[in-house]
C-alpha atoms as a PDB file:
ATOM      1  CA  UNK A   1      -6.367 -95.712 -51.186  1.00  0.00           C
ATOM      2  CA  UNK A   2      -9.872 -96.344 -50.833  1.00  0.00           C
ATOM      3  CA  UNK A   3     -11.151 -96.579 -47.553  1.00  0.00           C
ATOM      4  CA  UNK A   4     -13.949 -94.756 -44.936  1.00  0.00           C
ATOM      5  CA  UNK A   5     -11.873 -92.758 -42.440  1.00  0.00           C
ATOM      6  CA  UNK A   6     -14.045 -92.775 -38.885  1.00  0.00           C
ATOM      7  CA  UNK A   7     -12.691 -90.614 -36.302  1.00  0.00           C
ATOM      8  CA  UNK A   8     -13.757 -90.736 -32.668  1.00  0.00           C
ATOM      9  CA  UNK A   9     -12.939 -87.845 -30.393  1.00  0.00           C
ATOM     10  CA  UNK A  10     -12.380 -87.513 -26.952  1.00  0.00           C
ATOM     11  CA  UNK A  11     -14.680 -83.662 -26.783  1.00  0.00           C
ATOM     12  CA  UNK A  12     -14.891 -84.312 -22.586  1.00  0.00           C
ATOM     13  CA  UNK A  13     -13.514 -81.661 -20.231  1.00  0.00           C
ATOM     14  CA  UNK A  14     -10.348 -83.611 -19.216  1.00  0.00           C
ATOM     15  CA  UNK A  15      -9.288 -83.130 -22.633  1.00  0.00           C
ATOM     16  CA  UNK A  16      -9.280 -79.338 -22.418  1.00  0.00           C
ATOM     17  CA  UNK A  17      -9.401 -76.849 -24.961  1.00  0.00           C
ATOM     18  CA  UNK A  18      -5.856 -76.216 -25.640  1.00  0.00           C
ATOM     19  CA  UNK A  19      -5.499 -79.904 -26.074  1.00  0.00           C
ATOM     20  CA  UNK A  20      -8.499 -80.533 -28.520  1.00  0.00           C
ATOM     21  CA  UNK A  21      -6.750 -77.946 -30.815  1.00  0.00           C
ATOM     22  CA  UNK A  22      -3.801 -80.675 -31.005  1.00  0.00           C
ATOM     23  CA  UNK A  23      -6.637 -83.421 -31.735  1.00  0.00           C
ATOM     24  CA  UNK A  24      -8.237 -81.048 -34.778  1.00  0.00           C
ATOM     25  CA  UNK A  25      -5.278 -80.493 -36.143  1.00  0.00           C
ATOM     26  CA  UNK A  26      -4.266 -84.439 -35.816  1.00  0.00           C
ATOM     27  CA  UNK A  27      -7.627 -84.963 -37.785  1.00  0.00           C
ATOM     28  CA  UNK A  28      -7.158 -82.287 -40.574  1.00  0.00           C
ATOM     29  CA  UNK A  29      -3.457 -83.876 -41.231  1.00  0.00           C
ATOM     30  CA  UNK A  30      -4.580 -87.170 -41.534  1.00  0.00           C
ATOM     31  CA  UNK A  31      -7.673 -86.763 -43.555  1.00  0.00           C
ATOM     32  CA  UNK A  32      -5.970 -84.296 -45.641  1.00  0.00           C
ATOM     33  CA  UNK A  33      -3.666 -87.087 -46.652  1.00  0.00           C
ATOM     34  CA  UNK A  34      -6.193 -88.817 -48.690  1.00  0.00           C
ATOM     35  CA  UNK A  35      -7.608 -88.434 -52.225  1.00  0.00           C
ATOM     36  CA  UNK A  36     -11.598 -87.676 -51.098  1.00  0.00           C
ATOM     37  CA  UNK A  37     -13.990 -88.537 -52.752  1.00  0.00           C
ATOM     38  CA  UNK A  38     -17.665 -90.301 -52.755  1.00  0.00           C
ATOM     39  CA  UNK A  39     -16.190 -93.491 -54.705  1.00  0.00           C
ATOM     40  CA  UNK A  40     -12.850 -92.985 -52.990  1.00  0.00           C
ATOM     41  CA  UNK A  41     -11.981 -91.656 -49.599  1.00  0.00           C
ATOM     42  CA  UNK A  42     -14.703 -90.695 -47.356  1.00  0.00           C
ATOM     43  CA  UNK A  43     -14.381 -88.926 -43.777  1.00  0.00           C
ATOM     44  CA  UNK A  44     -16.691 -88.953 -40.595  1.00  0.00           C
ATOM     45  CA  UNK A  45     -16.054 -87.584 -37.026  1.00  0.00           C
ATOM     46  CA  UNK A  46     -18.086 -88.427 -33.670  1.00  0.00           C
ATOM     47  CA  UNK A  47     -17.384 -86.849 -30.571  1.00  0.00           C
ATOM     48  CA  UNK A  48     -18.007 -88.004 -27.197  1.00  0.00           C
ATOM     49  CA  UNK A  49     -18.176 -87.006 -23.381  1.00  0.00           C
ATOM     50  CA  UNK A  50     -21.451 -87.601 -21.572  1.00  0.00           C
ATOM     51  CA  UNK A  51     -23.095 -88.301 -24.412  1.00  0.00           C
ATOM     52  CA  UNK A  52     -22.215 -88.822 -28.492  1.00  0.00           C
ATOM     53  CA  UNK A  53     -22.249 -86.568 -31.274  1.00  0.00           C
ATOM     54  CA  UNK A  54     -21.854 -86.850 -34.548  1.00  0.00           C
ATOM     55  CA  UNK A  55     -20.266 -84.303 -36.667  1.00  0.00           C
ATOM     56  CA  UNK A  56     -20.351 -85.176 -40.434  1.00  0.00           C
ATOM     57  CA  UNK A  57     -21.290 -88.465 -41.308  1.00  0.00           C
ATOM     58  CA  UNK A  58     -19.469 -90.434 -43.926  1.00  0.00           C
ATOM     59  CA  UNK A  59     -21.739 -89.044 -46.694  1.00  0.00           C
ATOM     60  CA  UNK A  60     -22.242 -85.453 -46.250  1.00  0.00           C
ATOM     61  CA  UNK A  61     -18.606 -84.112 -47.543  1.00  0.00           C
ATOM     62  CA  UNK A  62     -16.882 -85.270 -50.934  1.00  0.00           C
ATOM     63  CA  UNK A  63     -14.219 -82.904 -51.714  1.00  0.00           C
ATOM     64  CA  UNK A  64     -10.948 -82.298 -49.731  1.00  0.00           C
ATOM     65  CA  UNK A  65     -12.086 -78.655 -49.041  1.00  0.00           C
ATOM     66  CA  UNK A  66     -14.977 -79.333 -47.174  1.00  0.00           C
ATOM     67  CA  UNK A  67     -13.737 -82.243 -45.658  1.00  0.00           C
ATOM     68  CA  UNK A  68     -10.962 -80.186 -43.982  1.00  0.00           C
ATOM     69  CA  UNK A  69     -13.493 -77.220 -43.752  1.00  0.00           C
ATOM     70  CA  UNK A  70     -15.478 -78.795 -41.206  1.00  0.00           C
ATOM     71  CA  UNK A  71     -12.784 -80.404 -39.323  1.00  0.00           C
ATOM     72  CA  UNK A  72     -11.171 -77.231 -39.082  1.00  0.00           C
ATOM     73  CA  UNK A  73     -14.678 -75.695 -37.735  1.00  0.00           C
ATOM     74  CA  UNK A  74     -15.317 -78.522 -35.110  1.00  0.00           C
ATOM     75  CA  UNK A  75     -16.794 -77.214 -31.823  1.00  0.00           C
ATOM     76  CA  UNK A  76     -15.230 -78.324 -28.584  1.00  0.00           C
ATOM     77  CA  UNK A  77     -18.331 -80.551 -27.394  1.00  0.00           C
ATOM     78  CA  UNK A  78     -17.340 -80.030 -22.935  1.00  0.00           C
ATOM     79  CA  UNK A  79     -18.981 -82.689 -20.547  1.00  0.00           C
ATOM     80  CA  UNK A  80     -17.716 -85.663 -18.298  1.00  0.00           C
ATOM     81  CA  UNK A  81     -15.140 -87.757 -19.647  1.00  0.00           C
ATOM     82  CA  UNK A  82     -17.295 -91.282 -19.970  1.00  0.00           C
ATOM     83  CA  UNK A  83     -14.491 -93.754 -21.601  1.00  0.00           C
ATOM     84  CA  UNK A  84     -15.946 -96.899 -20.368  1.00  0.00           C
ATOM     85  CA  UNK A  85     -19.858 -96.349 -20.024  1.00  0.00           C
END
């Protein structure tokens, strides 16, 4: 399948970090599912709390390996949970 994966995180305290292990993990399964590539499958991940951070954007990673890489590496972001602002 071709297709742009986005994935946006709940990073906010209420999540907790035990719990944003579970949401990684979700992330690296899913995108791990796909063939990546630049004309194929591409991956991006934004996380929010008080404010919004992205990432990787939808360009930066290309093969599988890094793709999962940096999921694997993302940083529990912290901060007010801000759903509906």
């Amino acid at each position: 399948a071709v297709t742009d994966l986005v994935f946006l995180v709940d990073g906010s305290w209420s999540v907790g970090r035990e719990n944003f292990k579970f949401i990684r993990s979700f992330i690296w399964a899913m995108a791990g599912a796909f063939d990546i590539g630049e004309d194929k499958t591409r991956v991006a991940v934004v996380q929010y709390s008080s404010d919004t951070r992205t990432e990787f954007n939808l360009n930066q990673y290309y093969r599988r390996p890094d793709v999962l890489r940096a999921i694997k590496n993302l940083p529990y972001k912290g901060g007010n949970t801000m759903t509906g602002v």
